[in-house]
Structure formats: structure tokens, C-alpha cells
N, C-alpha and C. Protein backbone atom coordinates (compact mmCIF):
# COMPACT_ATOMS: atom_id res chain seq x y z
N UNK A 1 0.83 -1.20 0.00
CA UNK A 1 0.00 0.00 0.00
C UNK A 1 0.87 1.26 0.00
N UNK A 2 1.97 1.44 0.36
CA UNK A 2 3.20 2.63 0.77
C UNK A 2 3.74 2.60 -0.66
N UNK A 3 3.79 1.39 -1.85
CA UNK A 3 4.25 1.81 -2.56
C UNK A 3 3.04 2.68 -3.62
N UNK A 4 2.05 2.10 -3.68
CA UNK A 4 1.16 2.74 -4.18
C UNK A 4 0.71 4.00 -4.01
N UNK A 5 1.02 4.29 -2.85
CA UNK A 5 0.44 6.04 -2.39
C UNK A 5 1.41 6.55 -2.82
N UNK A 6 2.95 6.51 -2.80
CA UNK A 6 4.22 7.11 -2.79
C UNK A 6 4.35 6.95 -4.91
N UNK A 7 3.87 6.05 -5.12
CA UNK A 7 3.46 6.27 -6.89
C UNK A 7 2.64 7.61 -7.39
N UNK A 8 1.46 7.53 -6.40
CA UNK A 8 0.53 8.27 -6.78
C UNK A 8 0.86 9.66 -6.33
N UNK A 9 1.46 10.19 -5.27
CA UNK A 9 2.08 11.35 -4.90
C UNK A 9 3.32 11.66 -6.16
N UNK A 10 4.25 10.62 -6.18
CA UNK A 10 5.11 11.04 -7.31
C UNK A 10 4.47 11.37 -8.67
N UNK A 11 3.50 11.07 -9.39
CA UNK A 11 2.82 10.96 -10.61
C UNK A 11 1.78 12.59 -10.30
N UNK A 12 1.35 12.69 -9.14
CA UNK A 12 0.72 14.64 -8.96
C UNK A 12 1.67 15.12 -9.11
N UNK A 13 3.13 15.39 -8.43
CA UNK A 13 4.01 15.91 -8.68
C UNK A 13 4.75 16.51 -10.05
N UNK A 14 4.46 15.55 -11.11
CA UNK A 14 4.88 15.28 -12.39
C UNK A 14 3.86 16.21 -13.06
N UNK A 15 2.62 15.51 -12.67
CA UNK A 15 1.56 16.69 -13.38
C UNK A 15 1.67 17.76 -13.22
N UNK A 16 2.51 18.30 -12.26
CA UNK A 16 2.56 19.61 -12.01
C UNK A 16 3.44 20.81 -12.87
N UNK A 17 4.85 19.50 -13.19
CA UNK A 17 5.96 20.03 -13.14
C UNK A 17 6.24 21.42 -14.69
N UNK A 18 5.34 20.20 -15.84
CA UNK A 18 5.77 20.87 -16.56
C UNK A 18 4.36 21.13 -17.74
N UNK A 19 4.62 22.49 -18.14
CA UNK A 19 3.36 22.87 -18.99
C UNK A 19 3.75 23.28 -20.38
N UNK A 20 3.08 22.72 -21.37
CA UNK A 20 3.38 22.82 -22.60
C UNK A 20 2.68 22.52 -23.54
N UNK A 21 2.26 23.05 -24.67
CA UNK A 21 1.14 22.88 -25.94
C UNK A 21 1.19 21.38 -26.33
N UNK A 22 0.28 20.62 -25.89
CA UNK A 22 0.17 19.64 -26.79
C UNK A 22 -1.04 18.46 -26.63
N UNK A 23 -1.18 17.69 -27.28
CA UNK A 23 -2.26 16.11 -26.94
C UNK A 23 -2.18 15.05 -26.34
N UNK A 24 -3.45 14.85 -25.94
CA UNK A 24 -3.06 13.51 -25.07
C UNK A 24 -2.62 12.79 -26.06
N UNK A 25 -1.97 11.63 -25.41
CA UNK A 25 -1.63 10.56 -26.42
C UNK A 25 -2.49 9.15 -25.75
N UNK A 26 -2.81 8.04 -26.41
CA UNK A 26 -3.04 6.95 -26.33
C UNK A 26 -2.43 6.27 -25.00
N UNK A 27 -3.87 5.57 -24.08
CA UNK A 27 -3.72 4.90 -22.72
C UNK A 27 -3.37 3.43 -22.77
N UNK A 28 -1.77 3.18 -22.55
CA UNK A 28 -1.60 1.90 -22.57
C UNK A 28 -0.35 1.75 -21.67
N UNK A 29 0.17 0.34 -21.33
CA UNK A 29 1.03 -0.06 -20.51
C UNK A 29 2.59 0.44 -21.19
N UNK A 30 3.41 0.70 -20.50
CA UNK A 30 4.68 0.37 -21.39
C UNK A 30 5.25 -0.77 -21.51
N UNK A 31 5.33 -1.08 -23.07
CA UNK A 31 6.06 -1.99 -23.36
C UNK A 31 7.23 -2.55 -23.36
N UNK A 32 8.30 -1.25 -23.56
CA UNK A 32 9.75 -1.14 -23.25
C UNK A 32 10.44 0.41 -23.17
N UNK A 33 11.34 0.16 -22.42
CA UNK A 33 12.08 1.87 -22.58
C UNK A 33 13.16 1.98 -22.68
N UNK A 34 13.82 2.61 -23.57
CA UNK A 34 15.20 3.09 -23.92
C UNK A 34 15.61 3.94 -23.22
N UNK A 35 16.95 4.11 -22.19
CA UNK A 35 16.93 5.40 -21.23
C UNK A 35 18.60 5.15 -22.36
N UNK A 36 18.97 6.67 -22.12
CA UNK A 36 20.09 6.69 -22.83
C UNK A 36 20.70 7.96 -21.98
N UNK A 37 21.82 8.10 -21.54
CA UNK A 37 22.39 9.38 -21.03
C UNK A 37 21.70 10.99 -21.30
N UNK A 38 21.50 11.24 -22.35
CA UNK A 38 20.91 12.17 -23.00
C UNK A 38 19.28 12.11 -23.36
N UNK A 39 19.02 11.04 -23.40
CA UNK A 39 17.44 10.97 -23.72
C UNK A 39 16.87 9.64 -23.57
N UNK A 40 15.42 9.51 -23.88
CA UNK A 40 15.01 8.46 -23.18
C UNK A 40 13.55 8.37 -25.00
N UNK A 41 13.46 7.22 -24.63
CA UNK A 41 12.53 6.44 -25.59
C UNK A 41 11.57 5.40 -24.98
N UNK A 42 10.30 6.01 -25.01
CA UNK A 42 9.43 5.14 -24.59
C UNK A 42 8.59 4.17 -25.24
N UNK A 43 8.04 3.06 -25.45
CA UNK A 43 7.15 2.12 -26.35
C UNK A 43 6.32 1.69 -25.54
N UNK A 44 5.29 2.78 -26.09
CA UNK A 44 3.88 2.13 -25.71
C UNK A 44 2.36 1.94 -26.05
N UNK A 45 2.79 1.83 -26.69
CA UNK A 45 1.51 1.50 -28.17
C UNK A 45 0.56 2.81 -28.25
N UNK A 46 -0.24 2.60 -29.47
CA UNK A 46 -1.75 3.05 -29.66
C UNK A 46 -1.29 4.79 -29.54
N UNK A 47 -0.38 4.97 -30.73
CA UNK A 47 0.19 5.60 -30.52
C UNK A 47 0.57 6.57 -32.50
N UNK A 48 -0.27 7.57 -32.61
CA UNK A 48 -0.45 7.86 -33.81
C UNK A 48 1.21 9.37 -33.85
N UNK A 49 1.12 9.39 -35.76
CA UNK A 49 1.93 10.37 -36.23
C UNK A 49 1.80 11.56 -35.52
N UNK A 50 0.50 12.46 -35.30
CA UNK A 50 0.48 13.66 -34.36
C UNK A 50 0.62 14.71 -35.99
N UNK A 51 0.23 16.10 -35.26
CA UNK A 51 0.53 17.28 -36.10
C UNK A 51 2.08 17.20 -36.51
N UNK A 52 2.72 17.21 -35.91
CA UNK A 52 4.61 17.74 -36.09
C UNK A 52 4.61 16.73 -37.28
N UNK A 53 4.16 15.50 -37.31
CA UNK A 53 4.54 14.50 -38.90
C UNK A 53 5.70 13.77 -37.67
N UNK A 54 5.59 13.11 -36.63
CA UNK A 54 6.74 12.27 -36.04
C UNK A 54 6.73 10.70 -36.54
N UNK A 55 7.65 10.23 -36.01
CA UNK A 55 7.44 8.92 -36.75
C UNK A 55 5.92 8.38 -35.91
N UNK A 56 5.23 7.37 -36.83
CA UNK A 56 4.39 6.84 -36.66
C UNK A 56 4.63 5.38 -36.23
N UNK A 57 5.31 5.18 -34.62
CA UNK A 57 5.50 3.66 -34.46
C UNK A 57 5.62 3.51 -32.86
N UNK A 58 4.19 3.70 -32.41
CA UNK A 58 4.23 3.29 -30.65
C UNK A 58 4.95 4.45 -29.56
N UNK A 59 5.59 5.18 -30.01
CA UNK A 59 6.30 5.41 -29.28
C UNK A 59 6.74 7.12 -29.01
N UNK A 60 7.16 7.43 -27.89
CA UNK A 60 7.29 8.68 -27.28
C UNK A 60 8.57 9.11 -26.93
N UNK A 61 9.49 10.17 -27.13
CA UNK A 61 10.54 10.44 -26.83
C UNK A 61 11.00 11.36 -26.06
N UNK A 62 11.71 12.07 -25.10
CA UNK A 62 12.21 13.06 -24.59
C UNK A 62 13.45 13.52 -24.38
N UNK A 63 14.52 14.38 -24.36
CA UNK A 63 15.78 15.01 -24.00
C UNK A 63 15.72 15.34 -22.36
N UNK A 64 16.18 14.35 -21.79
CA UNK A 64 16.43 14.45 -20.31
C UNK A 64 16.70 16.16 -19.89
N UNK A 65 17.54 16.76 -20.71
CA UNK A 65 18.02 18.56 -20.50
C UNK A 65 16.53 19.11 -20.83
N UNK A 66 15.73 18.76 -21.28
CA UNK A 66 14.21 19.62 -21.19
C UNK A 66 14.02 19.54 -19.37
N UNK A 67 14.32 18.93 -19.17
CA UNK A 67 13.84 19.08 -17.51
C UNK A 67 14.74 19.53 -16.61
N UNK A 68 14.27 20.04 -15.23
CA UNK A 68 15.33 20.23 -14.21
C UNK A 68 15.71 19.17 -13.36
N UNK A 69 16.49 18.87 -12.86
CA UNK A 69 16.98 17.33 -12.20
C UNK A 69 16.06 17.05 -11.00
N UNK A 70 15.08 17.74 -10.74
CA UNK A 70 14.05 17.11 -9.78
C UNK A 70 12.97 16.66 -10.68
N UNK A 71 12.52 17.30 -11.27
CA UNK A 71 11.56 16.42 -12.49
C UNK A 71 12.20 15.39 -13.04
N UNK A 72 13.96 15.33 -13.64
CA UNK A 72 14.14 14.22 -14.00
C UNK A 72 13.76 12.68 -13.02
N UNK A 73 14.03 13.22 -12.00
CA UNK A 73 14.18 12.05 -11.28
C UNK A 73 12.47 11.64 -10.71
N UNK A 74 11.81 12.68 -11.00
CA UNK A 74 10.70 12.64 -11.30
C UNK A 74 10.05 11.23 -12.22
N UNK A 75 10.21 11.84 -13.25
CA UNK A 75 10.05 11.03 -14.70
C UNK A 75 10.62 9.80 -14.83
N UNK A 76 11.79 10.01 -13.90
CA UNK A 76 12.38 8.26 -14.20
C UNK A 76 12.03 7.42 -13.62
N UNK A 77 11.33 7.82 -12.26
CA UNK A 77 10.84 7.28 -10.89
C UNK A 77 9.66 6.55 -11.26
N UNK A 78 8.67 7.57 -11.81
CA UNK A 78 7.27 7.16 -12.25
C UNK A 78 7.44 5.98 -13.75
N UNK A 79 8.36 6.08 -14.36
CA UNK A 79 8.01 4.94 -15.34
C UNK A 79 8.64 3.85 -15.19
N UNK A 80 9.73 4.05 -14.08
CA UNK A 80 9.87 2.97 -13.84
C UNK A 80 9.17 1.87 -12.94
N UNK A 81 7.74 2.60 -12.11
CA UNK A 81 7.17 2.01 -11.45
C UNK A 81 6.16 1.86 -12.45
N UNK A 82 5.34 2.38 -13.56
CA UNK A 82 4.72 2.47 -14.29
C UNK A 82 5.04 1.09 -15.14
N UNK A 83 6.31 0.59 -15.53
CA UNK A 83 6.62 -0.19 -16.44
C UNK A 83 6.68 -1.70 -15.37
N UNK A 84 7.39 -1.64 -14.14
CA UNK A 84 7.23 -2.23 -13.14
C UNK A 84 5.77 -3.10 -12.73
N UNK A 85 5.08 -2.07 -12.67
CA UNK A 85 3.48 -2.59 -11.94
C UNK A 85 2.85 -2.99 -13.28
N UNK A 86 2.78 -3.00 -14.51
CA UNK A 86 1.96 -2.94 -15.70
C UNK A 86 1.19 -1.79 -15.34
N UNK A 87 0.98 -1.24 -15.03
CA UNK A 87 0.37 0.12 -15.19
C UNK A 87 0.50 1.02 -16.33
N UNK A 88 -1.08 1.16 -17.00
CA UNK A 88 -1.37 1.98 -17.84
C UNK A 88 -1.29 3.08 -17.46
N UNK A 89 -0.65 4.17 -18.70
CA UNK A 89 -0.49 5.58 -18.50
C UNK A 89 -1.23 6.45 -19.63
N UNK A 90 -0.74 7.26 -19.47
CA UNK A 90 -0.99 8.32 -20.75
C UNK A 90 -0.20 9.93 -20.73
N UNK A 91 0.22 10.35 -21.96
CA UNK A 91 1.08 10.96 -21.54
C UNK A 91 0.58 12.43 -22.53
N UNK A 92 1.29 13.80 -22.35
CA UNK A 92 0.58 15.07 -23.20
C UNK A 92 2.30 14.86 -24.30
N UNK A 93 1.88 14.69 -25.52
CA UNK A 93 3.30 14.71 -26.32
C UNK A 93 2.89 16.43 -26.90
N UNK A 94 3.89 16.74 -27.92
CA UNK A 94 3.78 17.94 -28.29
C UNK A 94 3.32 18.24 -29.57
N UNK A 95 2.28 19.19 -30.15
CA UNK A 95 1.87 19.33 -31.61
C UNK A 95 2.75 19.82 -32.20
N UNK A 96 3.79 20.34 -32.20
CA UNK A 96 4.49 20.87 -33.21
C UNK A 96 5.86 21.00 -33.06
N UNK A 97 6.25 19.50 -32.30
CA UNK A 97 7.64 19.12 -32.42
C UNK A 97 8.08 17.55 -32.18
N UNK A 98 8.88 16.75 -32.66
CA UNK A 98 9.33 15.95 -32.46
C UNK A 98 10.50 15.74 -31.30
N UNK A 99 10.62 14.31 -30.32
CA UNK A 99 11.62 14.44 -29.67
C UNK A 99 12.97 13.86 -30.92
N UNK A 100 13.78 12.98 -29.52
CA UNK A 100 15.23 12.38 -30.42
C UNK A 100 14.23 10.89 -31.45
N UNK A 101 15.12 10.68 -32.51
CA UNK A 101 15.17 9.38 -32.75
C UNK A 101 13.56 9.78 -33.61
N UNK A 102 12.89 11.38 -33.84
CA UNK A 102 11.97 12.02 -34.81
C UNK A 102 10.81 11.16 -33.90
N UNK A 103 10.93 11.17 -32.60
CA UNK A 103 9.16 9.93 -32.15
C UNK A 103 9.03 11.56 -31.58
N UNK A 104 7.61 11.04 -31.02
CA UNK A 104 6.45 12.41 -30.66
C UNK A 104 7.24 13.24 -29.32
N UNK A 105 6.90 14.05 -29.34
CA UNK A 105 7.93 14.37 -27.83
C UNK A 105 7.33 14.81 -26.34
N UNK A 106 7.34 14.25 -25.59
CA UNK A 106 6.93 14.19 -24.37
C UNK A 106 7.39 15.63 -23.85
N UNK A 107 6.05 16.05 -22.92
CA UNK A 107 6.01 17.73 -22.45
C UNK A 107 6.37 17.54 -21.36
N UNK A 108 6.41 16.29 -20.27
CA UNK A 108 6.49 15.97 -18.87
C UNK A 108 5.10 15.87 -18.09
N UNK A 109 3.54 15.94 -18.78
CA UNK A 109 2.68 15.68 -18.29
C UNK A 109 2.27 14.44 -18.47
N UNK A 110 1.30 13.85 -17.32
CA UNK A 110 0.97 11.97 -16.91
C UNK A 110 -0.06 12.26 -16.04
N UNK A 111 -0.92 11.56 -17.28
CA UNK A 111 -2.28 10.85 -16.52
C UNK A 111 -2.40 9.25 -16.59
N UNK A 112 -2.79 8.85 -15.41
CA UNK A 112 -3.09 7.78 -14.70
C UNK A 112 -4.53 7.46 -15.07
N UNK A 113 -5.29 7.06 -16.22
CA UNK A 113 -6.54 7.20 -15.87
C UNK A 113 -7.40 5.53 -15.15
């Protein structure tokens, strides 16, 4: 139960952190994640091209330097419990930009629905 409340406190937190133009994206589990020094790659289906024209294949991207190192640790915290528990997410990507690797690019907002 402590991990679950301490999920759900970390995941308001996140919602908070960061605000930026864009759409929900598609509610599903993650499938796999690429963390890379510099950026991170998420796969998690049901997951369309978007306005910007990003690639069209599951998946969500971000540049770790878009955030400040308490949100990072933010963001890494929550998907890794997210990917952990099977827990479905959903995330706000951006209309009129792509992250690394041309996938949709994650603003730092997460809904739990």
C-alpha cells in the first residue's frame, strides 16, 4: 500500500511540473524503454503520427536537458514504477515538435486514468 500512495504522490508531482502545448496521447502499458544518457525512448503503443509528422511507431521520446533534475528524477521514478506494476499511463506529447530518434515528444505531463 506505501508503494502505491508514494506512486501516486510522485505521478501529482509530475503533473505539475511541466506545462506545454500539446495532446493527449493513447492509454496503454509500457512496453519497453530506452533510457540513454541524454534521452530516453518510450514504447507504448496506440500511438499515432500527431501534427509535427513524427514517426508513426508506438512510441514517445524526450531530451532528459528539457527538464530540471528534480523532475528528471521525477520522470524516471514514475516509469519505472509504471513499467514495473503494468500500469497503464498516458502521456501530453507535443503538436508541433518531435523528440530524439523524430518519435512524438513528451512535455512531462501523466495521466493515470
Amino acid at each position: 500500500m506505501k508503494f502505491m500512495s508514494r506512486f501516486y504522490w510522485l505521478t501529482s508531482l509530475l503533473l505539475t511540473s511541466t506545462v506545454s502545448a500539446g495532446e493527449w496521447n493513447g492509454i496503454s502499458e509500457i512496453e519497453k524503454m530506452y533510457i540513454y544518457p541524454t534521452y530516453a525512448v518510450i514504447v507504448q503503443g496506440n500511438s499515432g503520427q500527431g501534427a509535427a509528422g513524427c514517426a508513426n511507431d508506438k512510441a514517445w521520446s524526450f531530451e532528459w536537458s528539457q527538464f530540471d533534475v528534480p523532475t528528471q528524477n521525477r520522470i524516471q521514478s514514475m516509469l519505472l514504477s509504471a513499467y514495473t506494476t503494468n500500469t497503464a499511463i498516458q502521456v501530453v506529447v507535443e503538436t508541433n515538435a518531435c523528440g530524439p530518434e523524430g518519435k512524438k515528444k513528451f512535455t512531462g505531463q501523466i495521466n493515470l486514468p
